[in-house]
C-alpha atoms as a PDB file:
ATOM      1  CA  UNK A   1       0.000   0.000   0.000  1.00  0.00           C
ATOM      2  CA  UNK A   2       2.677   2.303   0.919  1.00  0.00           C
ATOM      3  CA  UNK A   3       4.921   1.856  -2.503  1.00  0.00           C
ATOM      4  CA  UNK A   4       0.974   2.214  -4.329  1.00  0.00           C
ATOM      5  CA  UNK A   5       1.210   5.461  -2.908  1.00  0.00           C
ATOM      6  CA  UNK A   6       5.171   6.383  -3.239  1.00  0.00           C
ATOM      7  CA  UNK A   7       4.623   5.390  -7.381  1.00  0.00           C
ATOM      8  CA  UNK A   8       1.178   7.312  -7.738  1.00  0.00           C
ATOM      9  CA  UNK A   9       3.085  10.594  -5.826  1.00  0.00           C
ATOM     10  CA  UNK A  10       5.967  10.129  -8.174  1.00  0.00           C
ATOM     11  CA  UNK A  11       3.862   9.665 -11.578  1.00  0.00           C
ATOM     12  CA  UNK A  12       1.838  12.738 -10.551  1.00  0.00           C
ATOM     13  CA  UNK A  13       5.142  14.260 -10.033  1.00  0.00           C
ATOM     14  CA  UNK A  14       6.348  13.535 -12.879  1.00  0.00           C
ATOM     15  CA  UNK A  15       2.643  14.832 -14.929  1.00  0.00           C
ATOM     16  CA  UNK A  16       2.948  18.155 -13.295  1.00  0.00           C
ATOM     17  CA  UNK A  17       6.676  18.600 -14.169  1.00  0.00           C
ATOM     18  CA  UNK A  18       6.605  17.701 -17.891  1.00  0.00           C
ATOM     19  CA  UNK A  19       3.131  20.107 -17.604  1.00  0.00           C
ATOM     20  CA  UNK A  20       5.426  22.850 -16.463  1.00  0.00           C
ATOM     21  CA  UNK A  21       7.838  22.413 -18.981  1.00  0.00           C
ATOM     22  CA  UNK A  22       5.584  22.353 -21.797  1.00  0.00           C
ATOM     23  CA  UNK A  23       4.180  25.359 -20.721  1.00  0.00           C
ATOM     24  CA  UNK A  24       7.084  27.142 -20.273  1.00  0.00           C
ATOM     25  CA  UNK A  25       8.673  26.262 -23.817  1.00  0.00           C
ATOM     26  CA  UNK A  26       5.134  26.954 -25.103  1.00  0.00           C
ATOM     27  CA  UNK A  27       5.565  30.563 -23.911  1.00  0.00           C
ATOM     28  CA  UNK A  28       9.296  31.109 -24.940  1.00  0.00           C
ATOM     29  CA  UNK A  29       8.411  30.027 -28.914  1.00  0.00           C
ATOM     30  CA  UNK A  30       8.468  32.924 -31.171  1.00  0.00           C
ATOM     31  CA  UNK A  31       5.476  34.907 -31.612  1.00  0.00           C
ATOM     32  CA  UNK A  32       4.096  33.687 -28.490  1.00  0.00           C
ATOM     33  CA  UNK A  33       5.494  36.297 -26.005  1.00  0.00           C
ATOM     34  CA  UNK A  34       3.603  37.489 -23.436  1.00  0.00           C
ATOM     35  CA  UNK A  35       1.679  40.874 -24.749  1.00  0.00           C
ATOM     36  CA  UNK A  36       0.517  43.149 -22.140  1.00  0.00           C
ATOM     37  CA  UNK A  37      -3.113  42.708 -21.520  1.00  0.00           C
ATOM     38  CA  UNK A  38      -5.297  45.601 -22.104  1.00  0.00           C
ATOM     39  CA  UNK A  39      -8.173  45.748 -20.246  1.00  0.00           C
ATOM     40  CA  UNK A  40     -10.859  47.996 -22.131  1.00  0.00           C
ATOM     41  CA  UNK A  41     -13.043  49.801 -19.129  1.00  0.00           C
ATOM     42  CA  UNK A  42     -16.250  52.226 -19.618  1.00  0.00           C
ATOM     43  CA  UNK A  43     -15.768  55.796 -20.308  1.00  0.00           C
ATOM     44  CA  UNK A  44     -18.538  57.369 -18.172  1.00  0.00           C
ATOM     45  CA  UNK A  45     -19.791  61.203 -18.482  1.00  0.00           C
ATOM     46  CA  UNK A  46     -19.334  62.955 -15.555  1.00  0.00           C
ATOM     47  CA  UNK A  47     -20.629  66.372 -16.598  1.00  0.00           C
ATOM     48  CA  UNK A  48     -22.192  68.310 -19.592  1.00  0.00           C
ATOM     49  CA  UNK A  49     -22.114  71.863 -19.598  1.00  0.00           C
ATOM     50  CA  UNK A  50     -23.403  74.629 -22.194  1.00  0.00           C
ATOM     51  CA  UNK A  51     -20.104  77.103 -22.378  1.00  0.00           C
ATOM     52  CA  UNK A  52     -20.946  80.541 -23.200  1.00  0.00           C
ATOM     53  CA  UNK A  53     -18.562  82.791 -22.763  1.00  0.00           C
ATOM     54  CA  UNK A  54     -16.393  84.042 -25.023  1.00  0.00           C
ATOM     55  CA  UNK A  55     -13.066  83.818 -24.663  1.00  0.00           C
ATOM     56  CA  UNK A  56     -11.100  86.001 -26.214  1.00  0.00           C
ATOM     57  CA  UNK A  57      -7.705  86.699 -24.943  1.00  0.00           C
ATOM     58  CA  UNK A  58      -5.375  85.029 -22.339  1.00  0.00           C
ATOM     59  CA  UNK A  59      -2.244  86.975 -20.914  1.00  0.00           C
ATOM     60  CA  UNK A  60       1.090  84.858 -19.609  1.00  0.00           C
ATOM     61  CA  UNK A  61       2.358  86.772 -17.120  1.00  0.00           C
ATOM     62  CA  UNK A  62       5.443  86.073 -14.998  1.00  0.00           C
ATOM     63  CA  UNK A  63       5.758  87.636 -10.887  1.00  0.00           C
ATOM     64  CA  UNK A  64       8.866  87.198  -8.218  1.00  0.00           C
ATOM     65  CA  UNK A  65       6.709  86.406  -4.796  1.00  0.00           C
ATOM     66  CA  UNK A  66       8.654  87.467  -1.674  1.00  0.00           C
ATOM     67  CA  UNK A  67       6.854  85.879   1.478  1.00  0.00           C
ATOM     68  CA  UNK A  68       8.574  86.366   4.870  1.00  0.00           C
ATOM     69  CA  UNK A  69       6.733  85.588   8.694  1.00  0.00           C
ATOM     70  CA  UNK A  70       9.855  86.707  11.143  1.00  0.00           C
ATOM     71  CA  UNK A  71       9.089  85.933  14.641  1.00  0.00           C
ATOM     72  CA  UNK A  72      11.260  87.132  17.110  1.00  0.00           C
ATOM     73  CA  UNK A  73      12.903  83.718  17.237  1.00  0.00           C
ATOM     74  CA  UNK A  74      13.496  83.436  13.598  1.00  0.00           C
ATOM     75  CA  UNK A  75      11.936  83.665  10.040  1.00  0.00           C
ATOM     76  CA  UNK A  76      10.600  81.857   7.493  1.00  0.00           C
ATOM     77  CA  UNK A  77      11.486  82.946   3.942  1.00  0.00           C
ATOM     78  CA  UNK A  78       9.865  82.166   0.790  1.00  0.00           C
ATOM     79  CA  UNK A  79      10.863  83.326  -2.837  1.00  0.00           C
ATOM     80  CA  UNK A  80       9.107  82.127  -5.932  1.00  0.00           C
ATOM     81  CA  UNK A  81       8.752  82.608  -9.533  1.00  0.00           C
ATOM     82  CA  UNK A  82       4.760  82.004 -10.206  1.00  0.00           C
ATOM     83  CA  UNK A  83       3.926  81.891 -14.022  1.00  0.00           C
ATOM     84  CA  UNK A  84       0.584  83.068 -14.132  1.00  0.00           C
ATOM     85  CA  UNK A  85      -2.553  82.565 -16.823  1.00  0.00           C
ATOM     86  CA  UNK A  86      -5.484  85.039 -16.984  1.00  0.00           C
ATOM     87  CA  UNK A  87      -8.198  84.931 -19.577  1.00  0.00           C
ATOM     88  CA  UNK A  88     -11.003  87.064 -20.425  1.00  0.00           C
ATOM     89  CA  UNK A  89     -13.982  87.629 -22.915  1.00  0.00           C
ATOM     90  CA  UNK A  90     -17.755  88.249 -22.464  1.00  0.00           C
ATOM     91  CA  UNK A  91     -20.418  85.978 -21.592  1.00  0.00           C
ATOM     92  CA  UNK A  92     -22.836  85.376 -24.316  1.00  0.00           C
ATOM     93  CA  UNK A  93     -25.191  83.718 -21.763  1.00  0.00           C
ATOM     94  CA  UNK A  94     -26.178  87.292 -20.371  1.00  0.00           C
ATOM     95  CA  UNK A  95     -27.453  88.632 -23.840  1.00  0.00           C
ATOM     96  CA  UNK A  96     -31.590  89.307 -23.906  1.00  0.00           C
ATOM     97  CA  UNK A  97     -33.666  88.791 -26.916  1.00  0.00           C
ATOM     98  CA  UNK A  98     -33.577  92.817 -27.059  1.00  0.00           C
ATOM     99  CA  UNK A  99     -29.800  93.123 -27.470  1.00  0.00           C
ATOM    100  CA  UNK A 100     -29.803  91.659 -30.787  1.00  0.00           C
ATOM    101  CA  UNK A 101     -31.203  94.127 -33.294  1.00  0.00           C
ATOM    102  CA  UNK A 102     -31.577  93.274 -37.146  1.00  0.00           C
ATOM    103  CA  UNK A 103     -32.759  95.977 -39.828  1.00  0.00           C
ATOM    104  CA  UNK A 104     -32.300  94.327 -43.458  1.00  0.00           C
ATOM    105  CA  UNK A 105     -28.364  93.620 -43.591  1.00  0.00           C
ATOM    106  CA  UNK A 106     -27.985  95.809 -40.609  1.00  0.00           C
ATOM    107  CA  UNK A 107     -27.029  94.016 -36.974  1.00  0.00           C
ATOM    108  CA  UNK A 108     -26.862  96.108 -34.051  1.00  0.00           C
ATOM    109  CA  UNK A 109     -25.649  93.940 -30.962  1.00  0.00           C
ATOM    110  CA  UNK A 110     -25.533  95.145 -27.002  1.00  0.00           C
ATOM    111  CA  UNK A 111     -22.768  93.266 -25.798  1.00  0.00           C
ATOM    112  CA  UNK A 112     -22.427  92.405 -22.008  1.00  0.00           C
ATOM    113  CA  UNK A 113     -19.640  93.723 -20.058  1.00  0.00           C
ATOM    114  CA  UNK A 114     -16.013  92.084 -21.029  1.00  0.00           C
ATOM    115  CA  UNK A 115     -14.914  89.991 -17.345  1.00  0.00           C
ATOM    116  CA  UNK A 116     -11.706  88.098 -16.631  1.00  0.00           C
ATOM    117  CA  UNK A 117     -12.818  84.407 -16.769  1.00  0.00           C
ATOM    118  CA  UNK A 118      -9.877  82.484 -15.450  1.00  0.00           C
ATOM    119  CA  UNK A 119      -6.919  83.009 -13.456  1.00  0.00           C
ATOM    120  CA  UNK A 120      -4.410  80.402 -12.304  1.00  0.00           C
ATOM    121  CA  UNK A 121      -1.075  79.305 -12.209  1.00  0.00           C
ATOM    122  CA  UNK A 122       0.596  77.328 -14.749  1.00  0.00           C
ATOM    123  CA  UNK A 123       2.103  74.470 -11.915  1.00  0.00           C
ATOM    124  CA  UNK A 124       4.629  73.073 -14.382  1.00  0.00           C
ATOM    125  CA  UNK A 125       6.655  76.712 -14.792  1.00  0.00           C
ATOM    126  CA  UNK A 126       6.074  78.262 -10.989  1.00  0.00           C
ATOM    127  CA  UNK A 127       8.755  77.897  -8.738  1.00  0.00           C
ATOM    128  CA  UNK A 128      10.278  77.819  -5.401  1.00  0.00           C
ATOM    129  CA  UNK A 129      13.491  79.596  -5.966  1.00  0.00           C
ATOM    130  CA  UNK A 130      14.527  79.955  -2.168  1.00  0.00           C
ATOM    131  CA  UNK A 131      13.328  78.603   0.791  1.00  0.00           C
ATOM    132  CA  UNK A 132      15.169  79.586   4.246  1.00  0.00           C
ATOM    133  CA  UNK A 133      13.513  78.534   7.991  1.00  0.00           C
ATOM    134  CA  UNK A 134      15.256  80.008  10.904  1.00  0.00           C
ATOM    135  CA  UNK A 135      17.108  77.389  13.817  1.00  0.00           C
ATOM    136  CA  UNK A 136      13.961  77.772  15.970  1.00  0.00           C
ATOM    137  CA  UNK A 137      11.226  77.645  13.678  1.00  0.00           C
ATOM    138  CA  UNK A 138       9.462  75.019  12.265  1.00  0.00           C
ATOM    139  CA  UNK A 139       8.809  75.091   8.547  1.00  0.00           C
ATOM    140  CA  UNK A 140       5.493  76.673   7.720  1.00  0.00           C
ATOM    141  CA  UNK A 141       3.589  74.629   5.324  1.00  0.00           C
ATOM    142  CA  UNK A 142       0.760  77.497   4.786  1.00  0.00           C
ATOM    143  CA  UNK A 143       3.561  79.678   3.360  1.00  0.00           C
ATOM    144  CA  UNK A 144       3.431  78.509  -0.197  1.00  0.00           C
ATOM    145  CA  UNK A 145      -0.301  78.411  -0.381  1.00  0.00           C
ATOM    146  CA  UNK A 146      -0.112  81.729   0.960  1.00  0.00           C
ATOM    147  CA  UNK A 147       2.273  83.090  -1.908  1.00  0.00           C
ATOM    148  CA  UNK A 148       0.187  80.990  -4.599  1.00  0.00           C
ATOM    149  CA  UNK A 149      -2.844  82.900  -3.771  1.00  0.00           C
ATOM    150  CA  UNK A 150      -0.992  86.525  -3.596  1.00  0.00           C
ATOM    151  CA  UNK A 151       0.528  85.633  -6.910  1.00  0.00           C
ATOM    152  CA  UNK A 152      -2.855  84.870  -8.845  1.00  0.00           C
ATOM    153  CA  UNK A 153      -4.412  88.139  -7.028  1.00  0.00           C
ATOM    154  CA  UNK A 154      -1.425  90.124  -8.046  1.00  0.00           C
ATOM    155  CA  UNK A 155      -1.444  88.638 -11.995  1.00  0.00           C
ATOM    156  CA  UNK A 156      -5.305  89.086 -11.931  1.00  0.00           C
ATOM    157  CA  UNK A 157      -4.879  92.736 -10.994  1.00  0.00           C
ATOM    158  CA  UNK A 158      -1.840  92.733 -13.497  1.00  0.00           C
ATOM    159  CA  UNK A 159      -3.791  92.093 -16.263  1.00  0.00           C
ATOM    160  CA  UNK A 160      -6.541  94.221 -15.839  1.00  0.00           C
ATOM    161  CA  UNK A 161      -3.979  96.952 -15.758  1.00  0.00           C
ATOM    162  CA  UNK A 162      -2.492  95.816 -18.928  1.00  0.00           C
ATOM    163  CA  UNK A 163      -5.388  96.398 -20.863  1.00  0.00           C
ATOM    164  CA  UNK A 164      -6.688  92.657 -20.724  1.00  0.00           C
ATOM    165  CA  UNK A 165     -10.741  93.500 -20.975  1.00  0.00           C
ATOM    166  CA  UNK A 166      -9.890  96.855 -23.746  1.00  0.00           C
ATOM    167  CA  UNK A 167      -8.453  93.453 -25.363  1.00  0.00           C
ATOM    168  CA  UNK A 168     -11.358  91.023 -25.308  1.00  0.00           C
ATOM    169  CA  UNK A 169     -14.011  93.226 -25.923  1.00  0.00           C
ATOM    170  CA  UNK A 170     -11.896  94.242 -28.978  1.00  0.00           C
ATOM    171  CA  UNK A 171     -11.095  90.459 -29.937  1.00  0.00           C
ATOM    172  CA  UNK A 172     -15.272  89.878 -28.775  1.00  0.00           C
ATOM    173  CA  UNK A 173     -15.993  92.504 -31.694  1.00  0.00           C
ATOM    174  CA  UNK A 174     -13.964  91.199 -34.298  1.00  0.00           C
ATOM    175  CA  UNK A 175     -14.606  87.655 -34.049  1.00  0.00           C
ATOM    176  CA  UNK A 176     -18.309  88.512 -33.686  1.00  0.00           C
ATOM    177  CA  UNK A 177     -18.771  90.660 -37.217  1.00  0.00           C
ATOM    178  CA  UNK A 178     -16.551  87.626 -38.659  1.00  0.00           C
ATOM    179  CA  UNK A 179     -19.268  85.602 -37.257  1.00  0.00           C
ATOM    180  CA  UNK A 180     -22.373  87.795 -38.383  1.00  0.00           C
ATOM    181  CA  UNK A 181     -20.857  88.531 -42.201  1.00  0.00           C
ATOM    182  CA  UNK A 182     -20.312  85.457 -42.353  1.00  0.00           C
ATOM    183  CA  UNK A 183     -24.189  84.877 -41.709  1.00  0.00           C
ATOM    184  CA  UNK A 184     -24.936  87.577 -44.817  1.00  0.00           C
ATOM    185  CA  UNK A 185     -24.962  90.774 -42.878  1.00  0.00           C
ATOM    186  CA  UNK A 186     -23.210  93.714 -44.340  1.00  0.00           C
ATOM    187  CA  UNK A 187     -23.200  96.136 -41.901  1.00  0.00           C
ATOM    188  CA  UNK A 188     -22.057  95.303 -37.904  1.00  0.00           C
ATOM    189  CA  UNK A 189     -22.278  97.521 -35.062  1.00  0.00           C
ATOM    190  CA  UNK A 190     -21.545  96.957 -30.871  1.00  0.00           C
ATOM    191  CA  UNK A 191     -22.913  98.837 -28.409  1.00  0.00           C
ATOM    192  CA  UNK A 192     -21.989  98.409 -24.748  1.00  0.00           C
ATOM    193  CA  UNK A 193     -24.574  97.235 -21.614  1.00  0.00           C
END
């Protein structure tokens, strides 16, 4: 009974090894390497949103932050380079049936008020140049935030200084009578809200 057992144990042995090898020279042949499996998955809508603003001009601005909180135990230092984005247009969406007036080939259109739309930093070109904590001081980790935020006020204020909305409502107009010529109108005029 015992050498039944010893010769079954040593022919299933011997099954399961000559399985492994013919699997394993199976997978070595050519044109049978292992391909990497892709798994195709759902894409699901998260959100659907009408857009109607008009954007119509973005500014890339560059600003040197200088953050410091001294204590009387020592300070903590921040400098950074923050590249900055603002964009800005007019928002279609707040046009009435009234500000649209036709007369033959003639369009007269009341155009809302041009608005900054975005403003943000561009996280792949801003910078910490310079970081210094004092001995006794532990490292603040609102100080960054902090400078982010002054950064996007300061390029937001920037830009408006520039001339960024004199810009879009200018852009706004032009890309507009494009829009209404190309329609069959002759004759395009813009009044403001």
């Amino acid at each position: 009974m015992r050498k039944t057992k010893i010769l079954i144990f040593c022919i299933l042995f011997i099954v399961m090894a000559f399985g492994m090898a013919m699997g394993f020279l199976m997978g070595a042949l050519p044109g049978r390497a292992a391909k990497p499996q892709q798994i195709n998955t759902s894409t699901v809508i998260q959100q659907v949103q009408t857009l109607s603003q008009l954007v119509t001009v973005k500014y890339v601005m560059e600003k040197v932050v200088i953050l410091e909180d001294a204590k009387w135990y020592g300070q903590d230092r921040l400098l950074m380079l923050a590249h900055g984005i603002v964009k800005a247009g007019v928002n279609l969406d707040q046009l009435q049936p009234g500000d649209i007036i036709v007369e033959g080939k003639k369009v007269r259109i009341i155009l809302p008020q041009e608005t900054i739309t975005d403003a943000y930093l561009d996280d792949t070109k801003t910078q910490v140049i310079e970081r210094e904590t004092g001995t006794f001081r532990k490292l603040e980790k609102d100080l960054e935030q902090n400078a982010r935020r002054i950064a996007v006020d300061d390029i937001r204020r920037a830009a408006r200084y520039a001339g960024i909305l004199k810009d879009a409502r200018e852009r706004a107009e032009i890309q507009l009578r494009g829009f209404f010529v190309a329609l069959g109108f002759e004759q395009v005029e813009f009044a403001s809200k």
